[in-house]
Protein backbone atom coordinates (compact mmCIF):
# COMPACT_ATOMS: atom_id res chain seq x y z
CA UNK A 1 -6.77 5.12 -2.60
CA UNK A 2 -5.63 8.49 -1.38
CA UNK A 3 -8.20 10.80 0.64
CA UNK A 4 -8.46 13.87 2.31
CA UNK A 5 -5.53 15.15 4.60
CA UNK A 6 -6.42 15.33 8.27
CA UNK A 7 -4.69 18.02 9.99
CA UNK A 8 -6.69 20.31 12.37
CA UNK A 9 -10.92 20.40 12.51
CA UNK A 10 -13.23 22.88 14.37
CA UNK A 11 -17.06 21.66 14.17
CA UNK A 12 -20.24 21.48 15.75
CA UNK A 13 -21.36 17.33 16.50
CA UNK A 14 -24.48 15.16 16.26
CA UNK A 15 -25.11 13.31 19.55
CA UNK A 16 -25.96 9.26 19.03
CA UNK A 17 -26.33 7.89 22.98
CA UNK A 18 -27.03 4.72 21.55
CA UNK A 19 -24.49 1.88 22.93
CA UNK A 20 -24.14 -1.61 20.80
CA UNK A 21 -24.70 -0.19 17.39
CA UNK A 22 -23.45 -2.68 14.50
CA UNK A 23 -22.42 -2.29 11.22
CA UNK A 24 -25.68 -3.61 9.91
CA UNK A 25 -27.67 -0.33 11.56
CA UNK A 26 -24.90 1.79 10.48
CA UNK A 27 -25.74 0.18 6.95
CA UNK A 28 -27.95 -2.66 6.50
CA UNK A 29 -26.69 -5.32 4.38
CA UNK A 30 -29.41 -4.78 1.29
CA UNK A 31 -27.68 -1.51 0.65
CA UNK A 32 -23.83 -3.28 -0.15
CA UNK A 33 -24.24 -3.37 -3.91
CA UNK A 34 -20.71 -1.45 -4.65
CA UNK A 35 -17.34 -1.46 -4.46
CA UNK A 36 -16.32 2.25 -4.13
CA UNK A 37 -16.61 4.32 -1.47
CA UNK A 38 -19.31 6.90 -2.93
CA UNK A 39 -23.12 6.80 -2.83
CA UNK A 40 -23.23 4.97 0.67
CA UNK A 41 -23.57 8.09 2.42
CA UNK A 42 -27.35 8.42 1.47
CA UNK A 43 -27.73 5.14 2.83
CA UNK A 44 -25.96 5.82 6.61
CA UNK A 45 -29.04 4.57 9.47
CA UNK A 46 -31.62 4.00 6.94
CA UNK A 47 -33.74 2.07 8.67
CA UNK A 48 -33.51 4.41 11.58
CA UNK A 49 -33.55 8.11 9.14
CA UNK A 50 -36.47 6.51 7.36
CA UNK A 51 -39.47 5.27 8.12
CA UNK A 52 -40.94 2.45 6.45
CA UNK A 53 -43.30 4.50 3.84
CA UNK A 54 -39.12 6.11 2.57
CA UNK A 55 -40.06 9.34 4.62
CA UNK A 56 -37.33 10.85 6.81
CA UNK A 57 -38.47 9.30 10.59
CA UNK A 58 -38.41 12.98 12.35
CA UNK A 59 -37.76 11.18 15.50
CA UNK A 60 -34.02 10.43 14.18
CA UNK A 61 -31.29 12.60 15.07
CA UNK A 62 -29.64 12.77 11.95
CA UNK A 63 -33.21 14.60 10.72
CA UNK A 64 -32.81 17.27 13.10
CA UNK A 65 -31.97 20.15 11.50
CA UNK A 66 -30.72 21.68 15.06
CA UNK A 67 -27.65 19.54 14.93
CA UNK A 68 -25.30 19.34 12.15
CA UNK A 69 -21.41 18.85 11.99
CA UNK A 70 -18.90 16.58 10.82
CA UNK A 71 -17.98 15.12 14.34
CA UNK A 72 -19.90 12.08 15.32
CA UNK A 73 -20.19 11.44 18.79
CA UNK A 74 -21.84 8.07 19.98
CA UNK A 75 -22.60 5.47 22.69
CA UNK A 76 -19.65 2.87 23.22
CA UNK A 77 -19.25 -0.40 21.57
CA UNK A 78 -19.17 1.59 18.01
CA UNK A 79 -19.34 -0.94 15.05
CA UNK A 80 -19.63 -4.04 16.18
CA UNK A 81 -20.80 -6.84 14.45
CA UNK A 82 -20.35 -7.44 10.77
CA UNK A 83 -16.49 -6.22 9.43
CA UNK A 84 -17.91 -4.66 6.49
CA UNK A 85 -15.67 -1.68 5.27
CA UNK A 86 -18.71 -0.24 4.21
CA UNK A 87 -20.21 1.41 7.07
CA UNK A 88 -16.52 3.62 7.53
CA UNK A 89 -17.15 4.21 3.72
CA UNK A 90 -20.89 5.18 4.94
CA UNK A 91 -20.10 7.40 7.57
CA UNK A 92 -17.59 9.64 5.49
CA UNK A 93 -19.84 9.53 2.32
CA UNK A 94 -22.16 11.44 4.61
CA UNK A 95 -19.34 13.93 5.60
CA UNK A 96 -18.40 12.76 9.13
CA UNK A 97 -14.40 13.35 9.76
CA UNK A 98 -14.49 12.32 13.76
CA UNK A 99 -16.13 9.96 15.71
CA UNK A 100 -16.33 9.99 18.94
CA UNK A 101 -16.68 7.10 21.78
CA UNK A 102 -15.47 5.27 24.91
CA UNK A 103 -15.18 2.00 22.87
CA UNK A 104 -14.77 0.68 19.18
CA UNK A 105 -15.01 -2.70 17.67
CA UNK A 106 -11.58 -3.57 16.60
CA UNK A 107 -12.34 -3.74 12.86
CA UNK A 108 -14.62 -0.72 12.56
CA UNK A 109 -11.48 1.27 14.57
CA UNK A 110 -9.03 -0.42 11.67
CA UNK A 111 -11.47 0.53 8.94
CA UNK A 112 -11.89 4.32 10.31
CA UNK A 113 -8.27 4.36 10.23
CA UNK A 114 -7.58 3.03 6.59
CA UNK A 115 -10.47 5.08 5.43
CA UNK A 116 -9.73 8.96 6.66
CA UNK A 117 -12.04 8.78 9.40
CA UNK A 118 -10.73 9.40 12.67
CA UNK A 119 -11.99 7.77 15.57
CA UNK A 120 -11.79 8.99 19.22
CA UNK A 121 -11.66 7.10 22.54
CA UNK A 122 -12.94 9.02 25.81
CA UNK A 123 -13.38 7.47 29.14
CA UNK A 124 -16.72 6.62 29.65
CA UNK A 125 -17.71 9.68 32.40
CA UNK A 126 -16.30 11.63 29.63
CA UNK A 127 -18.15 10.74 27.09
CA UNK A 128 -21.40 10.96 29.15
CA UNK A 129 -20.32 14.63 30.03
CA UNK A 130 -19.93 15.20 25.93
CA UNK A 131 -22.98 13.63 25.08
CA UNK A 132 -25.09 15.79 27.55
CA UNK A 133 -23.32 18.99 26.61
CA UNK A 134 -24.36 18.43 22.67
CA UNK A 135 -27.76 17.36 23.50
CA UNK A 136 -28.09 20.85 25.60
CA UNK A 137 -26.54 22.46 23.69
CA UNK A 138 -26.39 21.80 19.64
CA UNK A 139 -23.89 24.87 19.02
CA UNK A 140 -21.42 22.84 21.07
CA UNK A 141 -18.44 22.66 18.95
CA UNK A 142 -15.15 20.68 19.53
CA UNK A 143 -11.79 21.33 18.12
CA UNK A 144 -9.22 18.40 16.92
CA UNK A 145 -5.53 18.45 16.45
CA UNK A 146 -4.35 15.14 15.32
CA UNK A 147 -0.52 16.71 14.93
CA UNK A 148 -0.89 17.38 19.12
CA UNK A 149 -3.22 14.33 18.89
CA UNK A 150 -5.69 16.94 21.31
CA UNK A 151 -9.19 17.13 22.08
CA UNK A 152 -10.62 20.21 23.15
CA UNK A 153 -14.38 21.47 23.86
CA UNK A 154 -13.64 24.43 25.14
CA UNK A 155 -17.72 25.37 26.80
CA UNK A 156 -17.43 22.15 28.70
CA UNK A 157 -13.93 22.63 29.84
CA UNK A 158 -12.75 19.52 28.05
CA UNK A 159 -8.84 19.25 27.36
CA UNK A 160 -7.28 16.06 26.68
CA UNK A 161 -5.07 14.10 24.41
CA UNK A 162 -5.85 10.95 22.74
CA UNK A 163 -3.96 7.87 21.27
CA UNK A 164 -3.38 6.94 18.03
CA UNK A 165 -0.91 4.80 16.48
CA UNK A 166 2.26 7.01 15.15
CA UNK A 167 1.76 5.16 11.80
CA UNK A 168 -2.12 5.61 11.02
CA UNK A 169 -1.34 9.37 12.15
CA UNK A 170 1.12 9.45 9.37
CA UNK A 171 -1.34 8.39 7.39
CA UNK A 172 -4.21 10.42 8.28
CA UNK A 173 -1.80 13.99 8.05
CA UNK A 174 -0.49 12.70 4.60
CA UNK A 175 -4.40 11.47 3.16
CA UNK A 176 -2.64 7.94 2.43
CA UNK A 177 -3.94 4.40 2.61
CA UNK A 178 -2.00 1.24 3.80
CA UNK A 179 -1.19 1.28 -0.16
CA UNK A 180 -0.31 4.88 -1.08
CA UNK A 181 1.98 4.56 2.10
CA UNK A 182 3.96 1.57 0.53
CA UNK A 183 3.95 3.34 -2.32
CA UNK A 184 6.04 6.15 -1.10
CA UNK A 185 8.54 3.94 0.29
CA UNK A 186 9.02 2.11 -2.90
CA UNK A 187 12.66 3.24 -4.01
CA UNK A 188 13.58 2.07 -0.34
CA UNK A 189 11.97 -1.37 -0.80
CA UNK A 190 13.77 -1.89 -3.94
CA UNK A 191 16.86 -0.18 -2.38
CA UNK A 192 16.89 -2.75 0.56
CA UNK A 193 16.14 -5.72 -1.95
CA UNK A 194 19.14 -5.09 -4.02
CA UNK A 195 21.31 -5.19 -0.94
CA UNK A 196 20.20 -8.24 0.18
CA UNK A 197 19.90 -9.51 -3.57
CA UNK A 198 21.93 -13.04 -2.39
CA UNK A 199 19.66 -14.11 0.20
């Protein structure tokens, strides 16, 4: 399934200095009652947006209307846990593009990556730097190149690169799955089939 090109994105973040957080607080397990991506996005946190009586917990970041963007910027050890697809699908329901950490679970990184949502990896005095500057600061506002594969925050002086694989960069510039990617190559694959047709 095809989704949104990533090219270039200017935005202001939402700080999350939590470290450790699993798939089952990004989503808790009651919620996976679908198999396509829409309508999870109401459901990203819950337990932490909403208290217990359903009433947004004002407490919670994500219910403070001083920060907003699409960039995502938490502890490290993002998504561990559970390999459930459905927290990426979560996450970009609710209009995150970027998220930002010193570490990712293996499978939530894969997920982000088959899903459209780009995940970043900082040092860890970096990210502690970031995570301050937001917190002062909600009109912080980072910008991403994935072509230059560059991270820049340009009122705390940050300018760096970042690595992604050449392939799921493909991906993300084009808006293609691991499918829609094989896809394109068919006439190749049948191409390279018919010359090796006596094997």
């Amino acid at each position: 399934m095809a989704f949104r090109k990533f090219t270039y994105l200017e935005s202001t973040c939402i700080p999350l200095p939590v470290e450790n957080v699993d798939t089952d607080q990004i989503i808790p397990a009651r919620f996976l009652n679908a198999t396509t991506r829409e309508g999870f996005g109401e459901k990203l946190f819950y337990d932490w947006r909403f208290l217990k009586n359903g009433t947004p917990n004002p407490d919670f970041i994500l219910n403070n209307k001083a920060f907003s963007g699409s960039v995502l910027v938490v502890g490290t050890n993002f998504g561990c846990g559970s390999s459930r697809e459905h927290a990426v699908w979560a996450l970009t329901d609710y209009g995150f593009r970027v998220v930002i950490s010193s570490f990712f679970a293996d499978i939530f990184k894969n997920n982000a990556l088959n899903n459209g949502l780009l995940p970043i990896v900082v040092s860890d005095d970096r990210l502690k730097v970031l995570l301050k500057g937001i917190m002062d600061n909600p009109r912080v506002y980072v910008k991403i190149d994935l072509e230059k594969q560059l991270l820049q925050v340009p009122s705390l002086e940050i300018l760096e690169t970042f690595e992604i694989s050449p392939w799921k960069k493909e991906c993300l510039l084009k808006g293609l799955d691991d499918v829609d990617y094989l896809l394109r190559l068919k006439d190749k694959i049948v191409q390279f089939e018919k010359q090796r047709a006596w094997l």
